[in-house]
Protein backbone atom coordinates (compact mmCIF):
# COMPACT_ATOMS: atom_id res chain seq x y z
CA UNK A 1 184.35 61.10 44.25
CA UNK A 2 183.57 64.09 42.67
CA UNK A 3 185.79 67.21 42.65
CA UNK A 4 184.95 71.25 42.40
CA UNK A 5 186.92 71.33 39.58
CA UNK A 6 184.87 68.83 37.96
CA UNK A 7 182.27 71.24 37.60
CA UNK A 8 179.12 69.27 39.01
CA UNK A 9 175.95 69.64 37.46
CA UNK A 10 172.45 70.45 39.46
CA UNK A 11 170.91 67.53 38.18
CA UNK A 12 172.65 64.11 36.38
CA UNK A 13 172.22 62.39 33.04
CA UNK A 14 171.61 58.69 32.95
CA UNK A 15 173.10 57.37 29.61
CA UNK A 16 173.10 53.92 27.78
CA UNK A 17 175.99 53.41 26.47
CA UNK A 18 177.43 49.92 25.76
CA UNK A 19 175.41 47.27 25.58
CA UNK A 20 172.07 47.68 26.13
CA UNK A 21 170.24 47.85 29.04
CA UNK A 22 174.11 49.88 30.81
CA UNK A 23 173.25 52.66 32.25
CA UNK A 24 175.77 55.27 33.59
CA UNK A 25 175.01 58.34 35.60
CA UNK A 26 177.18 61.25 34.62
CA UNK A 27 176.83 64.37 36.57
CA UNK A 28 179.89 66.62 35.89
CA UNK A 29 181.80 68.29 33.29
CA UNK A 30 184.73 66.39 33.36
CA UNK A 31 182.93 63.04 33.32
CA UNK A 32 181.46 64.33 30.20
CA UNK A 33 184.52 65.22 28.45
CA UNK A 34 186.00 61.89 29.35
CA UNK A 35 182.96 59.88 27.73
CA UNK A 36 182.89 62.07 24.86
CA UNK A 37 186.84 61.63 24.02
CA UNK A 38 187.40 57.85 24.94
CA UNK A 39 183.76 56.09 24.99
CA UNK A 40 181.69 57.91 22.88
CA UNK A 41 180.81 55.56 19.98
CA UNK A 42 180.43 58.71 16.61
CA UNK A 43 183.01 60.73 17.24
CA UNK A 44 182.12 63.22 14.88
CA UNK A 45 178.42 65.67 14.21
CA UNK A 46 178.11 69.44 14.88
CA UNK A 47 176.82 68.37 18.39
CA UNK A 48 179.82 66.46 19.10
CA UNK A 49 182.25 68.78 18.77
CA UNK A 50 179.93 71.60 19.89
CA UNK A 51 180.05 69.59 23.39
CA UNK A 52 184.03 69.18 23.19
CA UNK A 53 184.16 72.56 23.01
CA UNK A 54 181.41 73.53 26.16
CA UNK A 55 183.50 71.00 28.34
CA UNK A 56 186.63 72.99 27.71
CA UNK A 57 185.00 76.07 27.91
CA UNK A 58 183.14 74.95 31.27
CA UNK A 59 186.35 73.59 32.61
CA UNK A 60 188.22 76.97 32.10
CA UNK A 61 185.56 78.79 34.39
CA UNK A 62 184.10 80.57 30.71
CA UNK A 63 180.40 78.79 30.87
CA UNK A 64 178.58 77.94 33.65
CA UNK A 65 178.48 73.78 34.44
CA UNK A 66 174.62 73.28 33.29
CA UNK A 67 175.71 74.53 30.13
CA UNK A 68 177.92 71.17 29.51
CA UNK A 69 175.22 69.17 30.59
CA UNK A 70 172.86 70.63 27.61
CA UNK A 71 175.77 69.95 25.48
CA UNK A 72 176.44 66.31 26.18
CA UNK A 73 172.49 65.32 26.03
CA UNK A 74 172.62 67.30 22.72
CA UNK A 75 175.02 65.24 21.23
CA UNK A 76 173.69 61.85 22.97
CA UNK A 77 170.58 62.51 20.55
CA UNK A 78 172.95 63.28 17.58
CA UNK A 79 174.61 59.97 17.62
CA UNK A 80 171.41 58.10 18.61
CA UNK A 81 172.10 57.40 22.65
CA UNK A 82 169.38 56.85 25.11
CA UNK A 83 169.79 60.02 27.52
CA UNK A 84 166.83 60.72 30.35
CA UNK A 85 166.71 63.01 33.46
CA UNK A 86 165.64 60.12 35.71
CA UNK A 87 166.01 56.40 35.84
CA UNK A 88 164.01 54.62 33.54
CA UNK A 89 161.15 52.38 35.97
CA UNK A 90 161.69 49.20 34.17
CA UNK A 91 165.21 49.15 35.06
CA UNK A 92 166.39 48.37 39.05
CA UNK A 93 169.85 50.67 39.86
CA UNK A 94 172.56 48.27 41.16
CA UNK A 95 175.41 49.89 42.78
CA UNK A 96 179.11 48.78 42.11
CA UNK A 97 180.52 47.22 45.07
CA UNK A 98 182.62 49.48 47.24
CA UNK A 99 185.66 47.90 46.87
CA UNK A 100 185.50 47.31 43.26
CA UNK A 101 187.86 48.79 40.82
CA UNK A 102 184.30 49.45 38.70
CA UNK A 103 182.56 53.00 38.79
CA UNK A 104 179.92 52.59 36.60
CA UNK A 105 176.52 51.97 38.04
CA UNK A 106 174.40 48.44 36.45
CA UNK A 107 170.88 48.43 36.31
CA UNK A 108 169.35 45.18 36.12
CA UNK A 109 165.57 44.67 35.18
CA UNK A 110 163.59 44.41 37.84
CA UNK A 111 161.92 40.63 38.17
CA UNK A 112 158.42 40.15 38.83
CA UNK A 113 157.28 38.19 41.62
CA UNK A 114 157.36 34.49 40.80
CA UNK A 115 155.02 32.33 42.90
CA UNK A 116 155.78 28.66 42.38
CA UNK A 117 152.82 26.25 42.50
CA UNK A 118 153.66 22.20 43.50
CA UNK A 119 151.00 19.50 43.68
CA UNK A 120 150.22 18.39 46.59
């Protein structure tokens, strides 16, 4: 659950990171910083450490939250990450189980309907 001082952003960022086909909603400040200092996969580019620095700044009450959020899907395209404003359609969102230890959300693709044919 999501904190104030997470900073939340008006609207999330669905990311693929991992293997392909992951996709993980990120929709604060602090969920940004935390993927950009222990999952990112580059850690290095102008963008990167442009973004670094907006979290901190964001997180010290200096820049407004949106202003993170810019950051982050700057430096997604830097290092070559799939970013979008919405859910891609291909992909169905699976959420985690409640009591799993697991926050991240799975998408699986969704499966067209299979109609199975048997000779009489």
């Amino acid at each position: 659950m999501a904190l104030v001082t997470d900073k939340i952003w008006s609207d999330g960022v669905y990311m693929e990171l991992g293997k392909h086909g992951e996709y993980r909603v990120v929709g604060s400040t602090r969920e940004a910083q935390d993927i950009l200092l222990y999952r990112w996969p580059a850690q290095g580019g102008d963008a990167f450490r442009y973004a670094l620095e907006t979290c901190a700044s964001v997180l010290n009450d200096q820049l407004p939250p949106d202003e993170a959020r810019h950051a982050l899907v700057l430096a997604a395209e830097e290092a070559g990450i799939f970013v979008a404003d919405r859910f891609p359609r291909h992909m169905t969102l699976i959420l985690p189980d409640p009591g799993g230890k697991k926050t991240d959300m799975k998408p699986r693709p969704k499966k067209r309907s299979q109609r199975i044919y048997r000779r009489p």
